[in-house]
PDB file of N, CA and C in Angstrom:
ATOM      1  N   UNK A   1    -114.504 -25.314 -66.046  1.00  0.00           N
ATOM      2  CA  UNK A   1    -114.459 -24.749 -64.710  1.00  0.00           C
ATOM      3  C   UNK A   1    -114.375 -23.222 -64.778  1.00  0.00           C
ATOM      4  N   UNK A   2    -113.462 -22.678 -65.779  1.00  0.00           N
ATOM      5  CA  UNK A   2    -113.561 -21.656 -65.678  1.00  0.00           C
ATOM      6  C   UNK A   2    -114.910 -21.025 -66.164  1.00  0.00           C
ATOM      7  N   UNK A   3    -115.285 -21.232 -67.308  1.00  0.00           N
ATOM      8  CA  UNK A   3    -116.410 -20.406 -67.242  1.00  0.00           C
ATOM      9  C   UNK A   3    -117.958 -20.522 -66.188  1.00  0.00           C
ATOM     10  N   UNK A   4    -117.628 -21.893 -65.488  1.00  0.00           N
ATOM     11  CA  UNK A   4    -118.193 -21.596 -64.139  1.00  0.00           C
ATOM     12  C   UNK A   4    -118.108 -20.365 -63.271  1.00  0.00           C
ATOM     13  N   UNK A   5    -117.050 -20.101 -62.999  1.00  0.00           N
ATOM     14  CA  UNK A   5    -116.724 -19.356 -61.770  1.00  0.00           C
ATOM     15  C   UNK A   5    -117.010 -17.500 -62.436  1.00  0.00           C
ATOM     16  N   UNK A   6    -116.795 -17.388 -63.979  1.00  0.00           N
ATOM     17  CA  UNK A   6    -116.966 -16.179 -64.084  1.00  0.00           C
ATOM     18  C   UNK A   6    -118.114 -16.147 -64.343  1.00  0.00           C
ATOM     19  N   UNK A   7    -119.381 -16.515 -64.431  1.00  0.00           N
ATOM     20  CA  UNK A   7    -120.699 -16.722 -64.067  1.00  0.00           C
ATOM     21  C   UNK A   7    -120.965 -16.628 -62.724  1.00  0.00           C
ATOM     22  N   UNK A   8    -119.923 -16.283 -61.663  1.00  0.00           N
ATOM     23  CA  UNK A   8    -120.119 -16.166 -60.089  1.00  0.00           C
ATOM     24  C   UNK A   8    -119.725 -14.995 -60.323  1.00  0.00           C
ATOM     25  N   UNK A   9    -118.835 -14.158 -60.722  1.00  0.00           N
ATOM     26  CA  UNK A   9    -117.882 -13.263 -59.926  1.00  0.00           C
ATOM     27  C   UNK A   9    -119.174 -12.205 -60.193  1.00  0.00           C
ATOM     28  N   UNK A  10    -118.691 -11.258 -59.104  1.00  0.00           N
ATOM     29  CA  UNK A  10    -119.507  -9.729 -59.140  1.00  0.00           C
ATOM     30  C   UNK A  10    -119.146  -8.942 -59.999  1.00  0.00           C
ATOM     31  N   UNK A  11    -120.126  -7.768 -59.937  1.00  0.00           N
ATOM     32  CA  UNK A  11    -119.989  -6.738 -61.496  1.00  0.00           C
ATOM     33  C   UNK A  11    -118.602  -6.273 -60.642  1.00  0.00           C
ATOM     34  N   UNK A  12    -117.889  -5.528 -61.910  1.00  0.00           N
ATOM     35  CA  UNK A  12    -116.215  -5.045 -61.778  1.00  0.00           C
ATOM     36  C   UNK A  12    -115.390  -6.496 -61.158  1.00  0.00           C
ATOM     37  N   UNK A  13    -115.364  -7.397 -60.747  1.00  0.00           N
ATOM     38  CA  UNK A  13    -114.581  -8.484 -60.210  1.00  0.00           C
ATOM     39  C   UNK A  13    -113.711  -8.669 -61.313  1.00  0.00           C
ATOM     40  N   UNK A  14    -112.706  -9.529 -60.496  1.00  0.00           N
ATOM     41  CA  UNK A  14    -111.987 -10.386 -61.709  1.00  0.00           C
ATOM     42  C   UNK A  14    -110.957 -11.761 -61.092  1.00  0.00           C
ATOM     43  N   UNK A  15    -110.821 -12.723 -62.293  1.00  0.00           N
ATOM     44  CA  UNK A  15    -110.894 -13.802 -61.841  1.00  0.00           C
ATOM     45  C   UNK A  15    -109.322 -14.053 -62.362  1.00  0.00           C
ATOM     46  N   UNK A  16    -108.308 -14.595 -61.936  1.00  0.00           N
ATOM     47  CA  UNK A  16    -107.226 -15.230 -62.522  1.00  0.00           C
ATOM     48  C   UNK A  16    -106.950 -16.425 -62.600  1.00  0.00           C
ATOM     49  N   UNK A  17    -106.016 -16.829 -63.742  1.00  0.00           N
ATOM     50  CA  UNK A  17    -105.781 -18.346 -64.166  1.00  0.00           C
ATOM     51  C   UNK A  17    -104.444 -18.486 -64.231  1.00  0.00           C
ATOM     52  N   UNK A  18    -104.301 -19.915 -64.075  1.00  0.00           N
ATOM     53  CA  UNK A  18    -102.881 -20.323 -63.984  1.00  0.00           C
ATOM     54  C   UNK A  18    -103.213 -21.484 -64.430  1.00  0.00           C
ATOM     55  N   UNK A  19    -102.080 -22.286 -65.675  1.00  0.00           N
ATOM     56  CA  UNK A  19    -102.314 -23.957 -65.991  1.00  0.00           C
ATOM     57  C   UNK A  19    -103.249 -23.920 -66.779  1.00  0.00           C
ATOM     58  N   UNK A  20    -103.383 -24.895 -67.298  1.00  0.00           N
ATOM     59  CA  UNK A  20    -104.053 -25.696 -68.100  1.00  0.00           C
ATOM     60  C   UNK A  20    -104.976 -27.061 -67.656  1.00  0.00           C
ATOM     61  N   UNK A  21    -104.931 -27.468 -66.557  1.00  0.00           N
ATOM     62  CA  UNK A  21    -105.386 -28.761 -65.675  1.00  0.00           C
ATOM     63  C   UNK A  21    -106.450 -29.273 -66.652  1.00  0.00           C
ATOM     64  N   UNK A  22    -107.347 -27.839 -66.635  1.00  0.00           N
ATOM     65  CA  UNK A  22    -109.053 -28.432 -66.819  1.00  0.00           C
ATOM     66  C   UNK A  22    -109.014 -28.392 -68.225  1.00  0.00           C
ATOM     67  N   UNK A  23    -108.247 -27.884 -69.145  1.00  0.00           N
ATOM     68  CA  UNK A  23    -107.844 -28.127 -70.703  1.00  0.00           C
ATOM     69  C   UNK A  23    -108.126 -26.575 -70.597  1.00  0.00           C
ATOM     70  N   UNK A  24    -107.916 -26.538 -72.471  1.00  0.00           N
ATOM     71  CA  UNK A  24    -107.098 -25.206 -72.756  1.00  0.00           C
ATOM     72  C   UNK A  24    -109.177 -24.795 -73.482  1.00  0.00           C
ATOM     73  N   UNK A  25    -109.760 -25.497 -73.550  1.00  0.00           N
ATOM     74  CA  UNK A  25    -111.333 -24.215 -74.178  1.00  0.00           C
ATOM     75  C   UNK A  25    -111.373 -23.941 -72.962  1.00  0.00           C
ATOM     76  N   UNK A  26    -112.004 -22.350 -73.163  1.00  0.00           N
ATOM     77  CA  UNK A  26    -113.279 -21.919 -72.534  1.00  0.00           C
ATOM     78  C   UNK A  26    -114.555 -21.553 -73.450  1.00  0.00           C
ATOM     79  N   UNK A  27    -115.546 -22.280 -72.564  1.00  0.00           N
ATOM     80  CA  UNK A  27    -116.765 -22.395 -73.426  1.00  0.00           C
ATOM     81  C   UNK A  27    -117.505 -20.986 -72.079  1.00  0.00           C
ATOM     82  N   UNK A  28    -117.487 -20.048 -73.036  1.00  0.00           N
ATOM     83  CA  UNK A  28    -118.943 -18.899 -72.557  1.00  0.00           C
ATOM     84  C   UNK A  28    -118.664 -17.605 -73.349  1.00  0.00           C
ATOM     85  N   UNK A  29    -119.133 -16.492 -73.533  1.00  0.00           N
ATOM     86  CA  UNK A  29    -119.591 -15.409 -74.495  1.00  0.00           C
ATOM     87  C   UNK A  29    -118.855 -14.403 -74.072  1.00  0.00           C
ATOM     88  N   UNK A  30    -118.602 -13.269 -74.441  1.00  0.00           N
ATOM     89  CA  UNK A  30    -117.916 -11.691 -74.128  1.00  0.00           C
ATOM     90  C   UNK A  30    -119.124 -11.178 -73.060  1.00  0.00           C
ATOM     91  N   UNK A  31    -120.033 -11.429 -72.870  1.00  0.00           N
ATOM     92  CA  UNK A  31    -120.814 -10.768 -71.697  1.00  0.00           C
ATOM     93  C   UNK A  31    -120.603 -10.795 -70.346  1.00  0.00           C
ATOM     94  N   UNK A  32    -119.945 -11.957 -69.804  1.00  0.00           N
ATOM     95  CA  UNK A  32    -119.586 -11.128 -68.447  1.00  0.00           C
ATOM     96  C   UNK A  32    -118.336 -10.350 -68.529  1.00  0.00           C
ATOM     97  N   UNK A  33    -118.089 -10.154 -69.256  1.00  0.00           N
ATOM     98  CA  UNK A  33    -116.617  -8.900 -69.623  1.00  0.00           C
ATOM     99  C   UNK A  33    -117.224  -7.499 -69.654  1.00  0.00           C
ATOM    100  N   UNK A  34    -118.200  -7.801 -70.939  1.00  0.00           N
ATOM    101  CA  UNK A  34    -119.025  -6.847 -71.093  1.00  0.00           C
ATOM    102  C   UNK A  34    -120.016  -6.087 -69.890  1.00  0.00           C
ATOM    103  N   UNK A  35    -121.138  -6.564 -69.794  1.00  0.00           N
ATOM    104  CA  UNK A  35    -122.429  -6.470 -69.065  1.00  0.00           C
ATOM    105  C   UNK A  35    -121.919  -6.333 -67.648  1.00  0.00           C
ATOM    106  N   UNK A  36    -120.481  -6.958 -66.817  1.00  0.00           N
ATOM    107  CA  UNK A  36    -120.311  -6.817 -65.696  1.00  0.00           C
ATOM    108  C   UNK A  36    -119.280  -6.579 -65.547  1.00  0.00           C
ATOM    109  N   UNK A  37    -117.883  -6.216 -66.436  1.00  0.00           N
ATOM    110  CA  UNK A  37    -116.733  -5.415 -66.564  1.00  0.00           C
ATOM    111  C   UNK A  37    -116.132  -6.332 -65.836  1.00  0.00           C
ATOM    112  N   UNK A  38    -116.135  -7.814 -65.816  1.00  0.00           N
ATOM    113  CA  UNK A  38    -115.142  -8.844 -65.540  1.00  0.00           C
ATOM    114  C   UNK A  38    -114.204  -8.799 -66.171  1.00  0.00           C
ATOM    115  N   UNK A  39    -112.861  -8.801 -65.311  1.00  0.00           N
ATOM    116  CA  UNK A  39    -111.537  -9.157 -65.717  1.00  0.00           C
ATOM    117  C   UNK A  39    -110.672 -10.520 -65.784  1.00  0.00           C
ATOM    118  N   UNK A  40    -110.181 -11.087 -67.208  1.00  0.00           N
ATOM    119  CA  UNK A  40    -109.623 -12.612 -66.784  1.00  0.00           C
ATOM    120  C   UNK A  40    -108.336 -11.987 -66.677  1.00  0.00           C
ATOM    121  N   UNK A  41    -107.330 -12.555 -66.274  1.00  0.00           N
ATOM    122  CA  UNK A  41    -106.384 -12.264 -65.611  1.00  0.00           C
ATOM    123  C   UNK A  41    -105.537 -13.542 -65.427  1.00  0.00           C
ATOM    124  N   UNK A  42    -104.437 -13.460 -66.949  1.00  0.00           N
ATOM    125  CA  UNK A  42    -103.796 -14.869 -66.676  1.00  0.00           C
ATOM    126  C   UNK A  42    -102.518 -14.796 -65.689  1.00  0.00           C
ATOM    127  N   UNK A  43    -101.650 -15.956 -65.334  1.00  0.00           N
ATOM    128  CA  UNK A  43    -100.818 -15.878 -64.337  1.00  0.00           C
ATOM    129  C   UNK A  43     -99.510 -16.469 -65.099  1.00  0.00           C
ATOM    130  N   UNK A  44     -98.306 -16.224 -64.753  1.00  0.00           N
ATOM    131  CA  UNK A  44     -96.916 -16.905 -65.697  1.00  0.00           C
ATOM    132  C   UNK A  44     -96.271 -17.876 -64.172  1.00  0.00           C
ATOM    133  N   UNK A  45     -96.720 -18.713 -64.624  1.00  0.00           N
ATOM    134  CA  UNK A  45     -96.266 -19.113 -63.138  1.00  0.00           C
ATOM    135  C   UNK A  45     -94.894 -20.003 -63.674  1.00  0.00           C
ATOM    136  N   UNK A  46     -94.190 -19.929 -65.022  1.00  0.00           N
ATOM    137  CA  UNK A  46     -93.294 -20.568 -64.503  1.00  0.00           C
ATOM    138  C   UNK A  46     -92.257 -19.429 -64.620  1.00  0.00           C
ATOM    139  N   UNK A  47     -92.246 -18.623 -64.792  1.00  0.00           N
ATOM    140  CA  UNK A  47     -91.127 -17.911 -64.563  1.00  0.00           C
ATOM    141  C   UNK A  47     -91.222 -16.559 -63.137  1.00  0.00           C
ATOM    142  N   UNK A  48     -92.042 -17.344 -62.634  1.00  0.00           N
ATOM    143  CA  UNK A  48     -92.321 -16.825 -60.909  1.00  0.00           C
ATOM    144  C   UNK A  48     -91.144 -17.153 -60.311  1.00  0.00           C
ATOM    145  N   UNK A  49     -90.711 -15.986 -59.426  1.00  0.00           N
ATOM    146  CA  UNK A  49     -89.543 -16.600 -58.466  1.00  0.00           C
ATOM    147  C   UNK A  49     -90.114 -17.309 -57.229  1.00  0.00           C
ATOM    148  N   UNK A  50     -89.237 -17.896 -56.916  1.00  0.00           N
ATOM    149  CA  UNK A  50     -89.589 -19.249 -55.780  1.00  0.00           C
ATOM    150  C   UNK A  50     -90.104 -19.142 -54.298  1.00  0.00           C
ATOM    151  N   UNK A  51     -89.563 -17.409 -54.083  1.00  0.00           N
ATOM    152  CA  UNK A  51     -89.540 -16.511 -53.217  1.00  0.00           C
ATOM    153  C   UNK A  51     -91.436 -16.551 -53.158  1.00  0.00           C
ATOM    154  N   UNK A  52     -91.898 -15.986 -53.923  1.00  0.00           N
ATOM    155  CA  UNK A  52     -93.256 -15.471 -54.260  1.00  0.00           C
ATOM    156  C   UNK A  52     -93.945 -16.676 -54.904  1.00  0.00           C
ATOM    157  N   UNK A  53     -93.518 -17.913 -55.426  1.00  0.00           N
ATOM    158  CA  UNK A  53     -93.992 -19.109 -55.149  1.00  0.00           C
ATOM    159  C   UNK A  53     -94.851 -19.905 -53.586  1.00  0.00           C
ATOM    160  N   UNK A  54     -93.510 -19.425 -52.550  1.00  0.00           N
ATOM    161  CA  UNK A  54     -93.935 -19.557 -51.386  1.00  0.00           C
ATOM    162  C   UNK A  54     -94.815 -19.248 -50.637  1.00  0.00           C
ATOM    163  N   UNK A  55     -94.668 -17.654 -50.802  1.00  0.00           N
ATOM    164  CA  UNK A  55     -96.068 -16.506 -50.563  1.00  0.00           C
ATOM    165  C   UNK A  55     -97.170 -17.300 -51.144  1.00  0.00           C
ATOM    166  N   UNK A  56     -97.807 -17.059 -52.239  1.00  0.00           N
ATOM    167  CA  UNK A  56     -98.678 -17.775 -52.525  1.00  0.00           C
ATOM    168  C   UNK A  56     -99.240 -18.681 -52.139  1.00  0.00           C
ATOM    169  N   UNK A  57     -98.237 -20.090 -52.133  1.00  0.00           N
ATOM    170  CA  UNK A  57     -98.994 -21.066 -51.804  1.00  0.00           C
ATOM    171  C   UNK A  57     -99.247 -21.513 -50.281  1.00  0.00           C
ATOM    172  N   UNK A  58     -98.743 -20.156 -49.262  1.00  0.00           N
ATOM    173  CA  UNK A  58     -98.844 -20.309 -48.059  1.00  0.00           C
ATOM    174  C   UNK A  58    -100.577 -19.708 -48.053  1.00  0.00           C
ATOM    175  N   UNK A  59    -100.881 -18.382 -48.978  1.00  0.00           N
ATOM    176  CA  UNK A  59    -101.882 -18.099 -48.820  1.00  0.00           C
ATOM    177  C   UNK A  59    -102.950 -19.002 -48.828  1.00  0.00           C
ATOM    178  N   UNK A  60    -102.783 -19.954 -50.486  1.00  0.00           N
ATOM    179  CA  UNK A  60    -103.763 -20.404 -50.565  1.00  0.00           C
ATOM    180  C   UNK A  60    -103.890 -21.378 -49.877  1.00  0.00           C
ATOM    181  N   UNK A  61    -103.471 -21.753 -49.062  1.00  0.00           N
ATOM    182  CA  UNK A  61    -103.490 -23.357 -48.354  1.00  0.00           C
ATOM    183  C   UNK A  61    -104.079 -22.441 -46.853  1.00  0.00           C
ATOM    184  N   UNK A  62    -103.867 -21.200 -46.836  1.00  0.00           N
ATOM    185  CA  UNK A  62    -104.518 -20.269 -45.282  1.00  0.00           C
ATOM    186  C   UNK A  62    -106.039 -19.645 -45.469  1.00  0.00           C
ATOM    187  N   UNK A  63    -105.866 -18.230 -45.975  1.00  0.00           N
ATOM    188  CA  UNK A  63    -106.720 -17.614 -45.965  1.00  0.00           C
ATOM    189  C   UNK A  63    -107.206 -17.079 -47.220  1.00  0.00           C
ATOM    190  N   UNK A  64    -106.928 -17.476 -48.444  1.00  0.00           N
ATOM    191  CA  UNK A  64    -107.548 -18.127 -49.564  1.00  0.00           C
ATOM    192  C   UNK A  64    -108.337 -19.193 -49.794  1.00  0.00           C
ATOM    193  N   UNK A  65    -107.499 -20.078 -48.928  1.00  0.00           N
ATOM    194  CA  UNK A  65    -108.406 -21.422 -48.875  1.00  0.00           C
ATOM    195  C   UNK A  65    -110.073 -21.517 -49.335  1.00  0.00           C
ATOM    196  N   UNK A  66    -109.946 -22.551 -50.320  1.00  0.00           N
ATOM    197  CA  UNK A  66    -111.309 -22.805 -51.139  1.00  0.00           C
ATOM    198  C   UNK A  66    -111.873 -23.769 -50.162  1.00  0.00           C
ATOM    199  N   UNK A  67    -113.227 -23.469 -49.647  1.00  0.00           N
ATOM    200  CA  UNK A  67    -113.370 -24.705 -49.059  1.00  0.00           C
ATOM    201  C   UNK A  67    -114.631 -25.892 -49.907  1.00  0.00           C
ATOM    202  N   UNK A  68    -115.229 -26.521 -49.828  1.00  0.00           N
ATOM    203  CA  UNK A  68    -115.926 -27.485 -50.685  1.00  0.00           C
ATOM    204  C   UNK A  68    -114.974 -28.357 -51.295  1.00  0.00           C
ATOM    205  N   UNK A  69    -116.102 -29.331 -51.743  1.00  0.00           N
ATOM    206  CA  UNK A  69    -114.859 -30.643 -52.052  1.00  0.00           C
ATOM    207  C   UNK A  69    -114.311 -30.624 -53.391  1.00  0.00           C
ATOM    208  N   UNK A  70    -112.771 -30.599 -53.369  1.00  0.00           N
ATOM    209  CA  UNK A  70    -111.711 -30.885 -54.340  1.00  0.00           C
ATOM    210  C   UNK A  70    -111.316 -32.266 -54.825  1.00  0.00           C
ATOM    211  N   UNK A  71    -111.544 -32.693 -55.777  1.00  0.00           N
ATOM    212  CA  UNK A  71    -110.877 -34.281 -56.074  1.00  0.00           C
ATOM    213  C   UNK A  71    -109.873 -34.008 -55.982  1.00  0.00           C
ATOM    214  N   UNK A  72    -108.924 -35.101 -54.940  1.00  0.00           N
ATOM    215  CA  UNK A  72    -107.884 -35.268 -55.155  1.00  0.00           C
ATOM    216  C   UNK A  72    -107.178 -36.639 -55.132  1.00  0.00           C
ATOM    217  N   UNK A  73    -106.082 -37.101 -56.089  1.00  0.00           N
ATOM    218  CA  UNK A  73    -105.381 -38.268 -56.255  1.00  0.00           C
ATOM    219  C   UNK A  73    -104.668 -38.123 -55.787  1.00  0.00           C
ATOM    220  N   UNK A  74    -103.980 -39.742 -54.881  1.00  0.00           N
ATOM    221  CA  UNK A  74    -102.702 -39.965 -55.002  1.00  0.00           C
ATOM    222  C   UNK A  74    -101.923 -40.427 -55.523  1.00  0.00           C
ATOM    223  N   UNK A  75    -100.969 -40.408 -56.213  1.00  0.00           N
ATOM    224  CA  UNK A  75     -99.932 -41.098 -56.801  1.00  0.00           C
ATOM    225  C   UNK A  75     -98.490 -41.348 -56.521  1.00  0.00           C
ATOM    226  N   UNK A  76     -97.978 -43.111 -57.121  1.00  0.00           N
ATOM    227  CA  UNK A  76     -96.372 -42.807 -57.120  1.00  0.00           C
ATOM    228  C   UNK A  76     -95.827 -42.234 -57.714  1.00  0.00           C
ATOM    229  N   UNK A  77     -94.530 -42.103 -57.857  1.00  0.00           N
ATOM    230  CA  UNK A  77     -93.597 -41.063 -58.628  1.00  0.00           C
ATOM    231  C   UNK A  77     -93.688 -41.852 -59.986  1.00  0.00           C
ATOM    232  N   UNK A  78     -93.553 -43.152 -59.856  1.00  0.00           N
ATOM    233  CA  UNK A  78     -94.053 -43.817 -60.870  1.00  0.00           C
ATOM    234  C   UNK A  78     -95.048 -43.826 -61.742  1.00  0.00           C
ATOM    235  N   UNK A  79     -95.840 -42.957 -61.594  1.00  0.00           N
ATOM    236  CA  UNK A  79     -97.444 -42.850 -62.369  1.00  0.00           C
ATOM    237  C   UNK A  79     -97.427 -41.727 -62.358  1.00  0.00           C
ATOM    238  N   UNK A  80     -96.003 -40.432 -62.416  1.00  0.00           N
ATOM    239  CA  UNK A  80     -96.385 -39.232 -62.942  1.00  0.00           C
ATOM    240  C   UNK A  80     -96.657 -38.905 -64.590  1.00  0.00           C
ATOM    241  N   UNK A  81     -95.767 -39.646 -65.377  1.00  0.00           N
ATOM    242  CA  UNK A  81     -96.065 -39.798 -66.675  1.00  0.00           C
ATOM    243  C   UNK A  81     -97.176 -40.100 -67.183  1.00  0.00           C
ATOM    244  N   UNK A  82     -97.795 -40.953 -66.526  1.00  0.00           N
ATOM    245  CA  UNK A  82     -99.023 -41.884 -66.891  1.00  0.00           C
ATOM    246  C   UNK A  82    -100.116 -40.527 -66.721  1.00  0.00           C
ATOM    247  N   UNK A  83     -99.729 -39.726 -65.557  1.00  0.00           N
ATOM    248  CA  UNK A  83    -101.138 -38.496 -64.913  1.00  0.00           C
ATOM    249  C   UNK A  83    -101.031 -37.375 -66.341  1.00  0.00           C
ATOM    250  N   UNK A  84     -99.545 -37.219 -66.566  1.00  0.00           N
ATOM    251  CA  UNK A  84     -99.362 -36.230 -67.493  1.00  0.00           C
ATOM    252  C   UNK A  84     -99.863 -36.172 -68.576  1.00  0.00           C
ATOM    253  N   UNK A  85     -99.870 -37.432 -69.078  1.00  0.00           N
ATOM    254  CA  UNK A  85    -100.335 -37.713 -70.239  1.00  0.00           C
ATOM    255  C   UNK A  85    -101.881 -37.738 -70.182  1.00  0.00           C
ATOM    256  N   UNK A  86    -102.944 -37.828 -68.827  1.00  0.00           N
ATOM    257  CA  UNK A  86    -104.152 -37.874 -68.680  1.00  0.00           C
ATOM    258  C   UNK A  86    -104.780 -36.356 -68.835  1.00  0.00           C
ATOM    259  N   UNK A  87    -103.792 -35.488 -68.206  1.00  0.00           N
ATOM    260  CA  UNK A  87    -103.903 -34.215 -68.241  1.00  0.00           C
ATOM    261  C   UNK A  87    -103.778 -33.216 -69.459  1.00  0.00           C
ATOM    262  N   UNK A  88    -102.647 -33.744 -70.749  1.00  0.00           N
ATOM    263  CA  UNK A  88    -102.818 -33.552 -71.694  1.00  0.00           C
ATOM    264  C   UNK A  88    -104.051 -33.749 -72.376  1.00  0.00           C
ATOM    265  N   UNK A  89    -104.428 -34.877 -72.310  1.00  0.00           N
ATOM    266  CA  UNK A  89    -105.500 -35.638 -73.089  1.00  0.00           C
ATOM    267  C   UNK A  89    -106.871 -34.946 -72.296  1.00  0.00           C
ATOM    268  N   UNK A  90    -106.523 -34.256 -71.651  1.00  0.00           N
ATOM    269  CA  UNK A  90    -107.780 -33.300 -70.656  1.00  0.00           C
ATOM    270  C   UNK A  90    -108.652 -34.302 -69.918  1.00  0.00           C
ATOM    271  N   UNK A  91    -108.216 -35.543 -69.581  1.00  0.00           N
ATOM    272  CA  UNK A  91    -108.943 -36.160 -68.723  1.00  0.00           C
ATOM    273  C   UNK A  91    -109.065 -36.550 -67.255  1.00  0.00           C
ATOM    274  N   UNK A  92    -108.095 -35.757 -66.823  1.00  0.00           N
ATOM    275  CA  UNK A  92    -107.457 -35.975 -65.182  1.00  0.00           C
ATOM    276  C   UNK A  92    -108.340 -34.344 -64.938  1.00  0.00           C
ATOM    277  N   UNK A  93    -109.251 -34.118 -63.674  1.00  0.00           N
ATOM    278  CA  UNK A  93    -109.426 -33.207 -63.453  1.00  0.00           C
ATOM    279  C   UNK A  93    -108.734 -33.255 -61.384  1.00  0.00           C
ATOM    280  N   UNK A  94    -109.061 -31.963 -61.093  1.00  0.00           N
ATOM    281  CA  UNK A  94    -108.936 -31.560 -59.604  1.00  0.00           C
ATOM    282  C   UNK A  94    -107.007 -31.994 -59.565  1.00  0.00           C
ATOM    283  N   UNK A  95    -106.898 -32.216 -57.966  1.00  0.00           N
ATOM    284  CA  UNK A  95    -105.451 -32.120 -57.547  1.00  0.00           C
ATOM    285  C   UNK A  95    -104.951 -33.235 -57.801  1.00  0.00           C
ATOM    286  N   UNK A  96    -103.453 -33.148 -58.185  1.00  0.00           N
ATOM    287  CA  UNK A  96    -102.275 -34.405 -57.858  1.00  0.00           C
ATOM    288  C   UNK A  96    -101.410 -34.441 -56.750  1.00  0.00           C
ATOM    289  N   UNK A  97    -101.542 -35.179 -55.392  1.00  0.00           N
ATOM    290  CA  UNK A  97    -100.329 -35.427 -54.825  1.00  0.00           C
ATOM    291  C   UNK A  97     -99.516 -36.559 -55.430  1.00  0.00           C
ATOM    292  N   UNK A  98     -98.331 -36.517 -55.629  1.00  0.00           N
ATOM    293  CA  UNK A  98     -97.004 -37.224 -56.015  1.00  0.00           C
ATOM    294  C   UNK A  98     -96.221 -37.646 -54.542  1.00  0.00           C
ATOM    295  N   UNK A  99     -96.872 -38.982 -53.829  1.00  0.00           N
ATOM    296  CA  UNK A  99     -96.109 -39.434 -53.118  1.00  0.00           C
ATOM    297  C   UNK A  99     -94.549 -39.849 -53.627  1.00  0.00           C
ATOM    298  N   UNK A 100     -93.748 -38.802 -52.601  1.00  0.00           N
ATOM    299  CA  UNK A 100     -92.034 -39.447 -52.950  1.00  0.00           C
ATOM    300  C   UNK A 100     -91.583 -40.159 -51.819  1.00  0.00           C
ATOM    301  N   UNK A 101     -91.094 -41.315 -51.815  1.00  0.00           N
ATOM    302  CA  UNK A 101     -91.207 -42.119 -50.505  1.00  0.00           C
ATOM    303  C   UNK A 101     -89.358 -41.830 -50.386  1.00  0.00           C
TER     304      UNK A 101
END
C-alpha cells in the first residue's frame, strides 16, 4: 500500500506512516525521494499523548477523511488474538472493529 500512494504524491509532497497493518516491506526504488523530493515520514504513535490521540482521530474520521472503499471487519473481543496473529502473519489487510458488548 504504501508504495502505492507514494507513486501518487506530488513533486515536494510527503506521505506519513503509522503501524505495520499492511506488513513491514516496502517494495519501490529511491526515485520518488529522489526525482520528486518525496518525504516518508514515520509516526510514534504509541507514545502519543491521548490528548493529541483525540485530535487526530477526530480529524481523520472529518476532514481528512479518505473516501473510497476500505475493508472493514467485524469482530468479537473474542477473535482479537486470532486477528493479531493474522496481522502478524501479514494477512489481515484494511480496518478492525472490536465489538465490546
Amino acid at each position: 500500500m504504501l508504495s502505492r500512494v507514494l507513486s501518487k504524491i506530488a513533486y515536494g509532497g510527503a506521505v506519513t506512516s503509522c503501524g505495520n497493518a499492511g506488513g513491514l516491506d516496502l517494495e519501490t526504488t529511491v526515485l520518488p525521494f529522489i526525482l520528486r523530493g518525496i518525504r516518508l515520514i514515520g509516526i510514534d504513535s504509541v507514545a502519543l499523548d491521548q490528548k493529541k490521540r483525540q485530535e487526530i482521530w477526530s480529524l481523520l474520521a472529518n476532514e481528512w477523511k479518505i473516501s473510497g472503499n476500505v475493508a472493514v471487519t467485524m469482530v468479537k473481543l473474542e477473535a482479537v488474538v486470532e486477528v493479531a496473529q493474522e496481522l502478524k502473519a501479514g494477512q489481515h489487510l484494511g480496518r478492525t472493529i472490536v465489538e465490546i458488548s
